[in-house]
N, C-alpha and C. Protein backbone atom coordinates (compact mmCIF):
# COMPACT_ATOMS: atom_id res chain seq x y z
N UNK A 1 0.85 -1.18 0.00
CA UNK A 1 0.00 0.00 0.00
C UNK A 1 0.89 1.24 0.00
N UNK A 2 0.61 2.44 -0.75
CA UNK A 2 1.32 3.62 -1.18
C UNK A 2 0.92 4.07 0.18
N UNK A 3 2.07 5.17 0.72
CA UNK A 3 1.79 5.89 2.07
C UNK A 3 0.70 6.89 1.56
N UNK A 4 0.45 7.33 0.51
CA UNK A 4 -1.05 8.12 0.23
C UNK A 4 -2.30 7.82 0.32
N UNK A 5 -2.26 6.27 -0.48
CA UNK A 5 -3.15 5.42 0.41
C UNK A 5 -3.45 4.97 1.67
N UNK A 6 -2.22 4.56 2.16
CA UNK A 6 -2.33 4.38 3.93
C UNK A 6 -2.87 5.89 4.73
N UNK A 7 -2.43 6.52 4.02
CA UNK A 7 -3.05 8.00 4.98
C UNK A 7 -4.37 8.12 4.81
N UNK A 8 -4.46 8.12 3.10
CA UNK A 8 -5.75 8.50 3.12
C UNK A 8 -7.13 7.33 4.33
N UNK A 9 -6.62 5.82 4.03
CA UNK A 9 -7.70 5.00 5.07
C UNK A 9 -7.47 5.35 6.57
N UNK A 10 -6.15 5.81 7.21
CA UNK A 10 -6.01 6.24 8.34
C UNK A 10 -7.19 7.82 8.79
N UNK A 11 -6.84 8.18 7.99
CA UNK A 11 -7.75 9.50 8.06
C UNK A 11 -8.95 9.40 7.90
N UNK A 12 -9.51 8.35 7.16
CA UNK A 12 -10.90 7.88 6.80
C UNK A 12 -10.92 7.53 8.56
N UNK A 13 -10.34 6.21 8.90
CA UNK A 13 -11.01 5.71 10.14
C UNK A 13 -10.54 6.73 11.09
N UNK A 14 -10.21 7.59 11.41
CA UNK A 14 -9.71 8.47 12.14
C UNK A 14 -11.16 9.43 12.34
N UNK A 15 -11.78 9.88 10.99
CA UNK A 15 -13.01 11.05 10.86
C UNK A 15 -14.52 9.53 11.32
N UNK A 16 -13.93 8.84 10.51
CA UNK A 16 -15.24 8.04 11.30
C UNK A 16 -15.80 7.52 12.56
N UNK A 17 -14.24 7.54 13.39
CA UNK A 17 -14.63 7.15 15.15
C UNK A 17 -14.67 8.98 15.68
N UNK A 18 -14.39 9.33 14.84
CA UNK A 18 -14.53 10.69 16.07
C UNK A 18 -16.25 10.94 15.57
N UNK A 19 -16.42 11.06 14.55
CA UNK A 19 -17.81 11.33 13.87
C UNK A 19 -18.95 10.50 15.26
N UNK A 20 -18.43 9.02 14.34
CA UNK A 20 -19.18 8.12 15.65
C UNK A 20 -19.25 8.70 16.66
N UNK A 21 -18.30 8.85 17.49
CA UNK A 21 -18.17 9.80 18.66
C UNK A 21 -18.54 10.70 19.40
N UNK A 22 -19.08 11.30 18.26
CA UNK A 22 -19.43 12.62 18.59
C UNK A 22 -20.79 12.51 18.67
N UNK A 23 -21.69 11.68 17.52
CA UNK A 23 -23.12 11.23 17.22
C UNK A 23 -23.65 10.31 18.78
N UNK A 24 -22.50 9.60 19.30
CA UNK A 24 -23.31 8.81 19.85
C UNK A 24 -23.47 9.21 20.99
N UNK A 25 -22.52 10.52 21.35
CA UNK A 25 -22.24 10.99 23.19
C UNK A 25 -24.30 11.92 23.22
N UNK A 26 -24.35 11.40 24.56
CA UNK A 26 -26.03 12.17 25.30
C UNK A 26 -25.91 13.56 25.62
N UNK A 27 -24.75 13.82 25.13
CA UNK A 27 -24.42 16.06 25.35
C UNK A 27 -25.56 16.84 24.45
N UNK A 28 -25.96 17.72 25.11
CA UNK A 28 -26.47 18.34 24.00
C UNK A 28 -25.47 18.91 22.10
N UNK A 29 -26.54 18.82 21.84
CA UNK A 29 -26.13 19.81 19.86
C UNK A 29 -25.22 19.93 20.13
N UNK A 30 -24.67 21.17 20.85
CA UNK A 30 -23.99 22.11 21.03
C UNK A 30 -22.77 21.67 21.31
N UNK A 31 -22.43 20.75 21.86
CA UNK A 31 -21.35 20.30 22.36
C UNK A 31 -20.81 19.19 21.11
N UNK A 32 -22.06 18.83 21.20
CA UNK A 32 -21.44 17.87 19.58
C UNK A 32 -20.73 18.34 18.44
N UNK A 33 -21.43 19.81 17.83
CA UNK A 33 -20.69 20.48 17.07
C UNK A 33 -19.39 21.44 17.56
N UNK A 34 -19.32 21.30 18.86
CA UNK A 34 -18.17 21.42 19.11
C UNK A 34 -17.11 20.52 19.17
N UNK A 35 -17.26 19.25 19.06
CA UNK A 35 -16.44 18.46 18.93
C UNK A 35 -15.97 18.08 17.49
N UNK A 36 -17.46 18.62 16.92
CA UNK A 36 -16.70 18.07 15.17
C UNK A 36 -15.86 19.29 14.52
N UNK A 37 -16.11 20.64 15.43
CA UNK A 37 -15.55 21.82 14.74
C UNK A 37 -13.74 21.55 15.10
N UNK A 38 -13.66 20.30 16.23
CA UNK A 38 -12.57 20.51 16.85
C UNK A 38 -11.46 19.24 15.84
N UNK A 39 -12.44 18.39 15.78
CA UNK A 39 -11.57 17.61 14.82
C UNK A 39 -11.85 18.07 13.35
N UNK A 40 -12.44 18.80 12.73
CA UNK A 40 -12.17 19.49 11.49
C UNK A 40 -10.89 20.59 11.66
N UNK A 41 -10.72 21.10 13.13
CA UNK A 41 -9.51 22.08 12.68
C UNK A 41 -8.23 21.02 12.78
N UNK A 42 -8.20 20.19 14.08
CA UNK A 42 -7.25 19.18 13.80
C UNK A 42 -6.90 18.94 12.12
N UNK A 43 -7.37 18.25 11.47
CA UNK A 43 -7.29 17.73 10.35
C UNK A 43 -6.70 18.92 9.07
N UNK A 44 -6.60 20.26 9.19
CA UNK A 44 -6.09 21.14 9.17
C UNK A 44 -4.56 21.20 9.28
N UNK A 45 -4.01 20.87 9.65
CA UNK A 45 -3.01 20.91 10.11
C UNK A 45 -2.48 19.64 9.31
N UNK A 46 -0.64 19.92 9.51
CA UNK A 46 -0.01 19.45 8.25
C UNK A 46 1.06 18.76 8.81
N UNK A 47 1.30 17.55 8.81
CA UNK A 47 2.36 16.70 9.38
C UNK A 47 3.64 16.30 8.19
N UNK A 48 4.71 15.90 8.85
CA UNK A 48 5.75 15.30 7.68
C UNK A 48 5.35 13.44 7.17
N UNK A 49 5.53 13.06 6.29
CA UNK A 49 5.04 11.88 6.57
C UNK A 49 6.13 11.29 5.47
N UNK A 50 6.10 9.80 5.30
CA UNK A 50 7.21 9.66 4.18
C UNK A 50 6.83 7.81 3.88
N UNK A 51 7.72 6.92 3.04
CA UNK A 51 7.71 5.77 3.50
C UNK A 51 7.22 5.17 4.66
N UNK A 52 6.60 4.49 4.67
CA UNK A 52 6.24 3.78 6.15
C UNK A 52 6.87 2.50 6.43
N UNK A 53 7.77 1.88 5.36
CA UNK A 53 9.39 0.69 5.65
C UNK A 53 9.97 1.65 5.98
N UNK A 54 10.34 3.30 6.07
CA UNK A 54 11.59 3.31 6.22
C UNK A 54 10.92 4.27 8.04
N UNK A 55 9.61 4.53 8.42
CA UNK A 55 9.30 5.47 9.43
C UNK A 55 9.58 3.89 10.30
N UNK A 56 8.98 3.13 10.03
CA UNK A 56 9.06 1.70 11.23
C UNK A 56 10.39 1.12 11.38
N UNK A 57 11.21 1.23 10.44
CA UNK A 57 12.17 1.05 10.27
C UNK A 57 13.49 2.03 11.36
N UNK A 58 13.15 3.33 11.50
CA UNK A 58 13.70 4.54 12.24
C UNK A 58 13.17 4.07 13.64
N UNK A 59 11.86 3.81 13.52
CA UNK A 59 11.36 3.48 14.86
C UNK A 59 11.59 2.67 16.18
N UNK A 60 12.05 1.36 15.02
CA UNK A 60 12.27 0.05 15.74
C UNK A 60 14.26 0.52 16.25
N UNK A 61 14.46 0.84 15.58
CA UNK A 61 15.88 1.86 15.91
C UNK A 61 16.43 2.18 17.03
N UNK A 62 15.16 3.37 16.95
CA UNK A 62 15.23 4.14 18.57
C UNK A 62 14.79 3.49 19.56
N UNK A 63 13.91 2.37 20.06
CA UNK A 63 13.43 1.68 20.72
C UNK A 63 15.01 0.81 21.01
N UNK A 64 16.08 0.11 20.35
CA UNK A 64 17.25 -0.61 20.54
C UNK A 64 18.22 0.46 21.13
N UNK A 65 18.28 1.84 20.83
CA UNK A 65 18.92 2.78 21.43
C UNK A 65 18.89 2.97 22.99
């Protein structure tokens, strides 16, 4: 799987448990759309990302360090 692909299904299940989340909590409206306004700005925001053989690869690394 291309890391564009892997992001993109990470981000899929990422918007769908918070969505869930947000639908299923007994808060009023109000609070609900505050929670989705909060993970829409999250998602906003811009991370480095690259290979994912070579990020697990760095990972397992530092963990032997």
């Amino acid at each position: 799987m291309k890391a564009d692909t892997c992001s993109a299904a990470l981000h899929t299940q990422y918007m769908n448990k918070h969505v869930r989340i947000a639908s299923d909590d007994d808060e009023p409206r109000q609070s609900q759309a505050r929670k989705l306004a909060a993970v829409r700005n999250a998602l906003t925001y811009e991370f480095p990302t690259g290979d994912i053989d070579q990020i697990l690869s760095e990972t397992e690394v530092g963990y032997r360090e």
